[in-house]
Protein backbone atom coordinates (compact mmCIF):
# COMPACT_ATOMS: atom_id res chain seq x y z
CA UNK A 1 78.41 8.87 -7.74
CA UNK A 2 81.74 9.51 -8.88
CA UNK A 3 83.25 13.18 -9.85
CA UNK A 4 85.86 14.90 -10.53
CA UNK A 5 87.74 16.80 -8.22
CA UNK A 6 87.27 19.80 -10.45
CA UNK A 7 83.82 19.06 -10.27
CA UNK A 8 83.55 19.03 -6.72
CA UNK A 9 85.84 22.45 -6.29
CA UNK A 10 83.38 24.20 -9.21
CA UNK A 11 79.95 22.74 -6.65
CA UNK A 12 81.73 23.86 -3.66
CA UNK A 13 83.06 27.39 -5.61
CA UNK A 14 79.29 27.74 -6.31
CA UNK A 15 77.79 26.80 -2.87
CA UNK A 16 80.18 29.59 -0.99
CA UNK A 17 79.76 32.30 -3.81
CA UNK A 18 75.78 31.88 -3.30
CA UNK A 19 75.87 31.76 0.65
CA UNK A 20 78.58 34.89 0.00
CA UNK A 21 75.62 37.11 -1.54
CA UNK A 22 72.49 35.32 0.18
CA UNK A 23 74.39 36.32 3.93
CA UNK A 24 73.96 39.60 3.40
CA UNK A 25 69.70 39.45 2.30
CA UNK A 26 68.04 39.48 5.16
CA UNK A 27 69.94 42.58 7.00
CA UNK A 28 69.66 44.54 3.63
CA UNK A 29 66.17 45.87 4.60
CA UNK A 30 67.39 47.35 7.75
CA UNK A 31 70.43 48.61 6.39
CA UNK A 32 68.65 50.76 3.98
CA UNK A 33 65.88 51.62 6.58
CA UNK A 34 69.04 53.06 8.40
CA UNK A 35 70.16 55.24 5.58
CA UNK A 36 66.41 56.76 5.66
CA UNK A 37 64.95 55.20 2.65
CA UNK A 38 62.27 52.52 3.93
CA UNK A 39 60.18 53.36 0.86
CA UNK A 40 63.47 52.00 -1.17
CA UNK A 41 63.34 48.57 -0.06
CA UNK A 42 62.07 47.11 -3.04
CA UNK A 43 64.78 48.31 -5.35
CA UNK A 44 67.22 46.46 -2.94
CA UNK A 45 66.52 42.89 -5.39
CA UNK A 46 65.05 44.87 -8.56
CA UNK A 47 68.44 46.48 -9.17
CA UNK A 48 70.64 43.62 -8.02
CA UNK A 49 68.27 41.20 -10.62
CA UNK A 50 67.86 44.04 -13.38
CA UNK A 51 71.68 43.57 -13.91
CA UNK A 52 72.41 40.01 -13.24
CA UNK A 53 69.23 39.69 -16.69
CA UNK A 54 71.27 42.26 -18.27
CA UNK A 55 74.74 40.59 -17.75
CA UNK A 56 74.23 37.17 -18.37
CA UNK A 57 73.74 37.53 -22.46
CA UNK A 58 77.31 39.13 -22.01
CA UNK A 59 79.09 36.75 -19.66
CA UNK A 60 77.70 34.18 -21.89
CA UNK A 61 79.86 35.20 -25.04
CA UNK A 62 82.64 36.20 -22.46
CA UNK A 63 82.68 32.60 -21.52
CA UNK A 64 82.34 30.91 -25.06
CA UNK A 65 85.55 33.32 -26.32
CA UNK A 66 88.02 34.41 -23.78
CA UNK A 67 86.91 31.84 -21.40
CA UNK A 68 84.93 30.38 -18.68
CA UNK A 69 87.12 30.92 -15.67
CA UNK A 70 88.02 34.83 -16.72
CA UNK A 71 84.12 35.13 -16.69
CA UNK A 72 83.88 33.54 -13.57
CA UNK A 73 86.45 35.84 -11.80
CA UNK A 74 84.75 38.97 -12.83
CA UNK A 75 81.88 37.46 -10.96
CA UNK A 76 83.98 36.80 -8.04
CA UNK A 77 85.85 39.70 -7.81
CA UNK A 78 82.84 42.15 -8.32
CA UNK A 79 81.29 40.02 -5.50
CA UNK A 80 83.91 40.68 -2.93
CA UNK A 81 84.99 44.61 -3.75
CA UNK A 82 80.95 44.91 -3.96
CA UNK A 83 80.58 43.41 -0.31
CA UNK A 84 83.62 45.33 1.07
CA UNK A 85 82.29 48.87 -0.24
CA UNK A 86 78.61 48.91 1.21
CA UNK A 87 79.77 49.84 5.12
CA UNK A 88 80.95 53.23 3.22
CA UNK A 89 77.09 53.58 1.77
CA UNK A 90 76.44 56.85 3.34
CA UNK A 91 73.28 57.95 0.77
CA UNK A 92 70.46 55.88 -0.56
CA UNK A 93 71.70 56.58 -4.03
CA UNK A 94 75.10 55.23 -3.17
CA UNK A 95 74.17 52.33 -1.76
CA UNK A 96 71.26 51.37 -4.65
CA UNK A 97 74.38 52.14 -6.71
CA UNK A 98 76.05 48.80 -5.03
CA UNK A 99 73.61 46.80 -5.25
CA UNK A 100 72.46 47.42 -9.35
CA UNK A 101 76.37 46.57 -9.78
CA UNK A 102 76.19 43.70 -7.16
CA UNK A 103 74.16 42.28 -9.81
CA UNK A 104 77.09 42.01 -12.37
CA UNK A 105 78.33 39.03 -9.90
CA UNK A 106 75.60 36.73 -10.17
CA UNK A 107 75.47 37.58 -13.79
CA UNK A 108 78.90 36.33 -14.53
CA UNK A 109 80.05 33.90 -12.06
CA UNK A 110 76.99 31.74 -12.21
CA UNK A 111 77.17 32.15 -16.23
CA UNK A 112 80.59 30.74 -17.02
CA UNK A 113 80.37 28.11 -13.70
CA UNK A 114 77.42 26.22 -15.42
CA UNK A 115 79.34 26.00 -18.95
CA UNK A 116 82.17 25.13 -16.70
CA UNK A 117 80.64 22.17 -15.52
CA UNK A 118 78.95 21.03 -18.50
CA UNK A 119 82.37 20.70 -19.86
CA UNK A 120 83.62 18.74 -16.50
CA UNK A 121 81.22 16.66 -16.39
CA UNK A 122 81.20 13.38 -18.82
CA UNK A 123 78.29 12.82 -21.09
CA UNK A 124 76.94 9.97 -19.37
CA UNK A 125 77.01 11.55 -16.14
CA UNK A 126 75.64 14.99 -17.11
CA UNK A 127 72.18 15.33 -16.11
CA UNK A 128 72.85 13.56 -12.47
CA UNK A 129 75.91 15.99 -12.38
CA UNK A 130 73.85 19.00 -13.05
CA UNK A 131 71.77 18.02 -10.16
CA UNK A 132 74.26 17.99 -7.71
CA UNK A 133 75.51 20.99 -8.80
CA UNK A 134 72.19 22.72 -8.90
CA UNK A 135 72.21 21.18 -5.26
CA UNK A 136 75.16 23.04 -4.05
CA UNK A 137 73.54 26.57 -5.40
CA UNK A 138 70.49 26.00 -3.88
CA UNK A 139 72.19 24.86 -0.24
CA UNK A 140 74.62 28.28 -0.80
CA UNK A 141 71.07 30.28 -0.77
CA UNK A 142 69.61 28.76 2.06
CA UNK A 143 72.55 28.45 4.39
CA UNK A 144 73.47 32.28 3.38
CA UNK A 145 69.99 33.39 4.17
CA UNK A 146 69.92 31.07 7.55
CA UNK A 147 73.21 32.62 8.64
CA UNK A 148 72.91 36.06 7.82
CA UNK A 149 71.13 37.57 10.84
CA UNK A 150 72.67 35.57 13.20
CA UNK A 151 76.15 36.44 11.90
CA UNK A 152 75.12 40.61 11.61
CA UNK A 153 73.57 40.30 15.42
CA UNK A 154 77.11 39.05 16.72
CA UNK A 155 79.15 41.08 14.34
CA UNK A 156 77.03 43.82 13.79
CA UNK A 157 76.29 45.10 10.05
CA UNK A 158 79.92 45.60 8.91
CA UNK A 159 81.07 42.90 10.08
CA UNK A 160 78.40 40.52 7.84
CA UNK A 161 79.73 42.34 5.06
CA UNK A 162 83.08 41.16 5.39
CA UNK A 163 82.06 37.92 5.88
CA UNK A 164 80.34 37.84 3.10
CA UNK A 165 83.60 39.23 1.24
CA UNK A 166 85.27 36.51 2.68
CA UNK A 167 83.29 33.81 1.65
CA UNK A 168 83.46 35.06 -1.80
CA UNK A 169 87.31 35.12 -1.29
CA UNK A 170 86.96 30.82 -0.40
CA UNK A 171 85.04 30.89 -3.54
CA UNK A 172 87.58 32.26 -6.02
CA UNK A 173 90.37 30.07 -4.03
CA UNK A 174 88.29 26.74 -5.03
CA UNK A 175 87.19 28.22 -8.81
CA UNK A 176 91.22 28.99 -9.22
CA UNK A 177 91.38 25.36 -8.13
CA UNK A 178 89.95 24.06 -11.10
């Protein structure tokens, strides 16, 4: 199973941007429950997927005409400015605010990283390659989700949220790699 390394930057790109967002998912019901809106917590992922649907139509002719990278950097970059604002969510409105443009990342990164790929990766090797790639996504979301908690109990809040930034920041590094 030969790639690319292109192909292995765009995987590993993916893996970090998804365990970037997926850190942050299991402390986002408390954090909200601390700004006094409990009866919110459902709009945490309704918002955050309401935009990503929305997006993706968008980021798709983004990525056909000015390209696939620029459409993956608005991802990225939406990710981490996204992650570094939400310790300054001081209302519930604010910080549902965040999280309905939060969305806009995995509505554009994701978008022009699959095209991305299919172009990478050579005919005869496509379907395996889209495998592995689906692979690293899937391993992003469940080390992100496995890590969150324990990162917020020895960081506290905040500090998960820059993490999270930062691990979108390794992301963009390895996209700008390829």
């Amino acid at each position: 199973m030969t790639y690319s390394r292109n192909f292995w930057a765009l995987t590993l790109g993916m893996f970090f941007f998804m365990t970037s967002f997926n850190l942050i998912i299991p402390e986002l019901n408390s954090f909200i429950t601390l700004l006094g809106g409990e009866t919110y917590k459902g709009l945490i992922i309704a918002l955050f997927t309401v935009t990503a649907a929305i997006s993706r139509p968008f980021s798709g002719k983004m990525a056909d005409t000015v390209g696939r990278k620029s459409t993956m950097y608005v991802g990225t970059i939406v990710s981490i400015v996204i992650t570094l604002i939400y310790p300054f969510s001081g209302t519930i409105a604010f910080f549902l605010t965040l999280r309905f443009l939060h969305g806009f990342s995995t509505g554009f990164l994701p978008t022009g990283a699959t095209a991305l790929v299919t172009d990478i990766l050579p005919v005869e090797k496509r379907g395996q390659g889209m495998g592995v790639f689906g692979t690293g996504i899937a391993l992003g979301l469940g080390v992100g989700q496995a890590l969150g908690t324990p990162i917020a109990n020895a960081l506290t809040i905040n500090g998960l949220f820059v993490v999270s930034s930062l691990t979108a920041v390794l992301s963009m590094i390895l996209i700008k790699s390829v």
